[in-house]
Protein backbone atom coordinates (compact mmCIF):
# COMPACT_ATOMS: atom_id res chain seq x y z
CA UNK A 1 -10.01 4.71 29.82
CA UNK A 2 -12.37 1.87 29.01
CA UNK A 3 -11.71 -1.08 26.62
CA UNK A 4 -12.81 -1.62 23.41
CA UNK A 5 -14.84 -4.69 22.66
CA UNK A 6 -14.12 -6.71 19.73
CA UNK A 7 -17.33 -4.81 17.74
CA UNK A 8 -15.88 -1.77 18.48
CA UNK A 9 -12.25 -2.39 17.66
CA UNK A 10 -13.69 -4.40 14.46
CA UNK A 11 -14.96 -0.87 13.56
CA UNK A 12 -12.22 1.07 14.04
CA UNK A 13 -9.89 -1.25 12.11
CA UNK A 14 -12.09 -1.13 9.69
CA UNK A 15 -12.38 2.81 9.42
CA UNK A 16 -8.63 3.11 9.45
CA UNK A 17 -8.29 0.98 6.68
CA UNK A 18 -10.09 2.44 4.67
CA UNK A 19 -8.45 5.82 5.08
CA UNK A 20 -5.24 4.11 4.35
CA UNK A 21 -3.96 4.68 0.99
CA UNK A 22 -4.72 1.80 -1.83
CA UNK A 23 -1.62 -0.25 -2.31
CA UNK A 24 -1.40 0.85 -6.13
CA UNK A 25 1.38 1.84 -8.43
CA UNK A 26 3.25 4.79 -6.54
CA UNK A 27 4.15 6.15 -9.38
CA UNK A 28 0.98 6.80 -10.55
CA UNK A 29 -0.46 8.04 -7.41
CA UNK A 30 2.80 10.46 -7.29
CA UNK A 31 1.81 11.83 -11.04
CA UNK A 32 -2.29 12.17 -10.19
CA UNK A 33 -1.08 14.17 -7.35
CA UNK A 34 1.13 16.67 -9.38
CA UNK A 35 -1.54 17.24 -12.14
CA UNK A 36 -3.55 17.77 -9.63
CA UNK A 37 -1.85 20.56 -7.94
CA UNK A 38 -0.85 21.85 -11.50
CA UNK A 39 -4.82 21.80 -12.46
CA UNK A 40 -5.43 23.33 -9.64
CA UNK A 41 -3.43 26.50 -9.92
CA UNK A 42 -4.23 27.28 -13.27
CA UNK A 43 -7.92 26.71 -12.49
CA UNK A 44 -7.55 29.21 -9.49
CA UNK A 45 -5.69 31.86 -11.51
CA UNK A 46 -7.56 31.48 -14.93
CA UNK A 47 -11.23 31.56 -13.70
CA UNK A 48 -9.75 34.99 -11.78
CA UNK A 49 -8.31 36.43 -15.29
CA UNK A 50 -11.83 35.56 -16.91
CA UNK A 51 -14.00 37.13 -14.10
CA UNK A 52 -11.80 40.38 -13.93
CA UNK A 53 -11.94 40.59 -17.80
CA UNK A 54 -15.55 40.20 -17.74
CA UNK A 55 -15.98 42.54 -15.12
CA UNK A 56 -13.37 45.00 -16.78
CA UNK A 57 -15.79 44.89 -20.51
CA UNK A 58 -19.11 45.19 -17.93
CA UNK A 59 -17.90 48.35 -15.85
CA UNK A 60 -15.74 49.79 -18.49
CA UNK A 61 -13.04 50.03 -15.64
CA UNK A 62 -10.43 48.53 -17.57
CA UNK A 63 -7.48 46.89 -16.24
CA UNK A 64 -8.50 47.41 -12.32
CA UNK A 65 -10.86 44.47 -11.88
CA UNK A 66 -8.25 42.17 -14.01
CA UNK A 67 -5.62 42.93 -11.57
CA UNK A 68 -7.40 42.61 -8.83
CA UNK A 69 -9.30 39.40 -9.82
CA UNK A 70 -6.00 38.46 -10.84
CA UNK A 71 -4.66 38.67 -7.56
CA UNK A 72 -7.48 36.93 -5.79
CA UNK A 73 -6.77 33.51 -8.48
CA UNK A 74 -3.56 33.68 -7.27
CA UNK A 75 -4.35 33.81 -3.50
CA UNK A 76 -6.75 30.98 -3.93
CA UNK A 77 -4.43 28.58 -5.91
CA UNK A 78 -2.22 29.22 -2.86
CA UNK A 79 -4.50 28.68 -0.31
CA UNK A 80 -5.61 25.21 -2.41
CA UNK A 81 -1.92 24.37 -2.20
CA UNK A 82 -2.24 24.64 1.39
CA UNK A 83 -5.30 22.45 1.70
CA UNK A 84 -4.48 19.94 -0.59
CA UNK A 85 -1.07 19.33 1.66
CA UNK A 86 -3.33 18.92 4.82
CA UNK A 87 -5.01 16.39 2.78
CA UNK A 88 -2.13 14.47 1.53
């Protein structure tokens, strides 16, 4: 492996700093974090309950598409859980 120069390892420290977390209140970070997830989920599962209703009054196939977009809100609040993890 090569060495850095002092440019390049400038950079870098720079970059990694700035993907550090901000030295802030924890507890506050810890609380935007849980409202997040908690907005998240209901997001994911309510716009799935709307859609299915929708669909439901539409195709006059009443309660298949509510279960099933039902289902599908709650796969996708999962699978947010998921990514928001990897990203924390």
């Amino acid at each position: 492996m090569r060495k850095l120069n002092n440019e390049e390892a400038s950079i870098l420290h720079k970059r990694h700093q700035k993907e550090q977390k901000p030295d802030g209140d924890k507890t506050l970070y810890a609380l935007t974090c849980i409202s997040q997830i908690g907005f998240t989920i209901a997001a994911s599962i309510l716009t799935g309950v709307l859609i299915g209703k929708f669909l439901d009054h539409l195709l006059g196939t009443s309660p298949w598409m509510l279960l099933i977009f039902s289902i599908l809100g709650v796969g996708a609040a999962i699978k947010s859980l998921f990514d928001l993890s990897k990203e924390n």
